[in-house]
Protein backbone atom coordinates (compact mmCIF):
# COMPACT_ATOMS: atom_id res chain seq x y z
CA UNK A 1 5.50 16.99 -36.06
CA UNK A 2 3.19 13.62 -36.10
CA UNK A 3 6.32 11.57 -36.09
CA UNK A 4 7.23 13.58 -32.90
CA UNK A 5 3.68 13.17 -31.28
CA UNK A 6 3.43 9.41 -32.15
CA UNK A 7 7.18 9.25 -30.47
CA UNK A 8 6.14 11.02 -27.39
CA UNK A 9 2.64 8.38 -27.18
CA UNK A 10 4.58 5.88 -27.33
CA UNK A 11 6.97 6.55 -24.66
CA UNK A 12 4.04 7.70 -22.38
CA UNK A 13 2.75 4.30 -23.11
CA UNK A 14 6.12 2.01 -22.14
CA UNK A 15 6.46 4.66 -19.33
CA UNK A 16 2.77 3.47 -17.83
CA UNK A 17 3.44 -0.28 -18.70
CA UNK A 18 6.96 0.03 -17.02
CA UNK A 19 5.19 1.50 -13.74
CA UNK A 20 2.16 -0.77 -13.90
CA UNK A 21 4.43 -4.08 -13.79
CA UNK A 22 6.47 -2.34 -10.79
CA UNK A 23 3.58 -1.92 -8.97
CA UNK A 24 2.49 -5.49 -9.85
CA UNK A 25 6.10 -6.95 -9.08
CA UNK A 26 5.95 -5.61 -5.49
CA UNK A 27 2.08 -6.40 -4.95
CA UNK A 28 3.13 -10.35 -6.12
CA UNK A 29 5.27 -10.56 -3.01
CA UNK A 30 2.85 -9.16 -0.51
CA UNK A 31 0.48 -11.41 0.99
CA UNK A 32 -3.20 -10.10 1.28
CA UNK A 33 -4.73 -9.00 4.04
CA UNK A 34 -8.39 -9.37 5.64
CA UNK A 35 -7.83 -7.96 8.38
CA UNK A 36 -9.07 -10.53 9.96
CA UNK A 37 -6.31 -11.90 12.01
CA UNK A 38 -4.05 -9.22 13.44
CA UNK A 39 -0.95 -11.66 13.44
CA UNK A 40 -1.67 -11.45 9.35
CA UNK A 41 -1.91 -7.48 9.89
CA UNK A 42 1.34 -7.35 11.50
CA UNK A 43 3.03 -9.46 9.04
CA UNK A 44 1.04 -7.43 5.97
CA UNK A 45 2.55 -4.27 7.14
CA UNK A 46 6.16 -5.33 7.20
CA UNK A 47 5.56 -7.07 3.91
CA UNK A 48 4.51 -3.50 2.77
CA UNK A 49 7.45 -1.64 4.20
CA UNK A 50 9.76 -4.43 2.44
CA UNK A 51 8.30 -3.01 -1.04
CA UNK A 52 11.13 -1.41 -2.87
CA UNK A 53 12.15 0.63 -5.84
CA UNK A 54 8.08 1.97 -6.69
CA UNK A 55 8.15 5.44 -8.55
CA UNK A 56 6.35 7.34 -6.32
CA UNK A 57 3.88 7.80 -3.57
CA UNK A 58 1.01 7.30 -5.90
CA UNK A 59 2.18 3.97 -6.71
CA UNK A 60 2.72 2.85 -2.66
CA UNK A 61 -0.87 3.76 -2.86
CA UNK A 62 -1.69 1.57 -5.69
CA UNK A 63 0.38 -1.32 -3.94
CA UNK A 64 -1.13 -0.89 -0.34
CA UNK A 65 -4.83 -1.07 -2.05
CA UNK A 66 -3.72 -3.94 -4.08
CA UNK A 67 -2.77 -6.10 -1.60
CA UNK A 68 -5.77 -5.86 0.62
CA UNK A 69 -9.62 -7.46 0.68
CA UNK A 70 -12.26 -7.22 2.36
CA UNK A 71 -13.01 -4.84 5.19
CA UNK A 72 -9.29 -4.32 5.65
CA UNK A 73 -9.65 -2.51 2.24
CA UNK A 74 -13.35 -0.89 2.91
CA UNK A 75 -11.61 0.81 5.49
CA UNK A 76 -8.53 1.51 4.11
CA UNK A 77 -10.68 2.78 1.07
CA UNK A 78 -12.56 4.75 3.26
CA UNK A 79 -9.58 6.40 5.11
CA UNK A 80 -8.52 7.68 1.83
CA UNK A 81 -11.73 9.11 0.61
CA UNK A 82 -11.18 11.02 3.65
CA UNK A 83 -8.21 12.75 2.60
CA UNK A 84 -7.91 15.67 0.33
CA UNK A 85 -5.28 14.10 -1.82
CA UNK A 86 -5.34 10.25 -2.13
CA UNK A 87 -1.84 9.95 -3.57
CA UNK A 88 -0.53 12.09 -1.48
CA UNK A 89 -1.18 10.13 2.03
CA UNK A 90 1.69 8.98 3.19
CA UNK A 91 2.72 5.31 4.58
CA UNK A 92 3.06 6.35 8.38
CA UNK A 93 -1.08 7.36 8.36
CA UNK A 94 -2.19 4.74 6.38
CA UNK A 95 -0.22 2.07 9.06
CA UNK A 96 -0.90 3.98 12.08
CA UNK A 97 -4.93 4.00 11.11
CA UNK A 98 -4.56 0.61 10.17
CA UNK A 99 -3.13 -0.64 13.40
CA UNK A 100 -5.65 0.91 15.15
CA UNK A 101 -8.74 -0.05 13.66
CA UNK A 102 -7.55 -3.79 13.14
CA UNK A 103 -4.96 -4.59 15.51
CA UNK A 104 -5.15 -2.66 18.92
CA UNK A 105 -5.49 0.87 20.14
CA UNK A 106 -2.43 0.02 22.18
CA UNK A 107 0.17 -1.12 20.18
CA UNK A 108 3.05 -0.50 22.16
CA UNK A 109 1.38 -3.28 25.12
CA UNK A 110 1.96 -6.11 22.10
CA UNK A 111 5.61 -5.01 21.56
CA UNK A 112 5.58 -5.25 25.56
CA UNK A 113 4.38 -8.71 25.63
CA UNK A 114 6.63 -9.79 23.03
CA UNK A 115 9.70 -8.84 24.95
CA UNK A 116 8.30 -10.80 27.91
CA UNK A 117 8.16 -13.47 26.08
């Protein structure tokens, strides 16, 4: 019975180190964010939704929070508090808040002016 409880540890263990260097794979190729600059917001958020092969929603969380400083993450720190489930919020409400407390409350007008362009 030990030998099977030491067994199961140490799977749990390689299991947690396998997800932790995921997450830190992924948050190596994003570039952080301020928020300062919402050119660098722009190209943060497709950096984020270029992340691939992360375990689960908790760990998109991990990777989003990672890769941010500053009052980009105060706020995106705060947004979650909000929430009744951290782990749980999902990519599409973390990006739309985002976008509109750091980039513009009309978002659709940039994609305009782009095309004019």
């Amino acid at each position: 019975m030990d030998q099977e409880a030491a067994l199961r540890t140490q799977a749990e263990i390689a299991a947690r180190n396998e997800r932790r260097q995921i997450i830190l794979n992924e948050i190596n190729k994003v570039t952080k964010c301020d928020g300062s600059d919402p050119t660098l917001v722009r190209q943060w958020i497709q950096e984020i939704q270029l992340a691939r092969g992360l375990p689960d929603n908790a760990a998109a969380i991990e990777l989003i929070s990672g890769s941010t400083c500053g009052a980009f993450k105060l706020e995106l720190e705060a947004f979650l508090a909000q929430q009744s489930n951290r782990d749980a919020v999902l990519w599409e409400d973390i990006r739309t808040h985002l976008l509109q407390c750091f980039v513009s409350a009309d978002h659709a007008e940039f994609h305009r002016g782009l095309l004019t362009k």
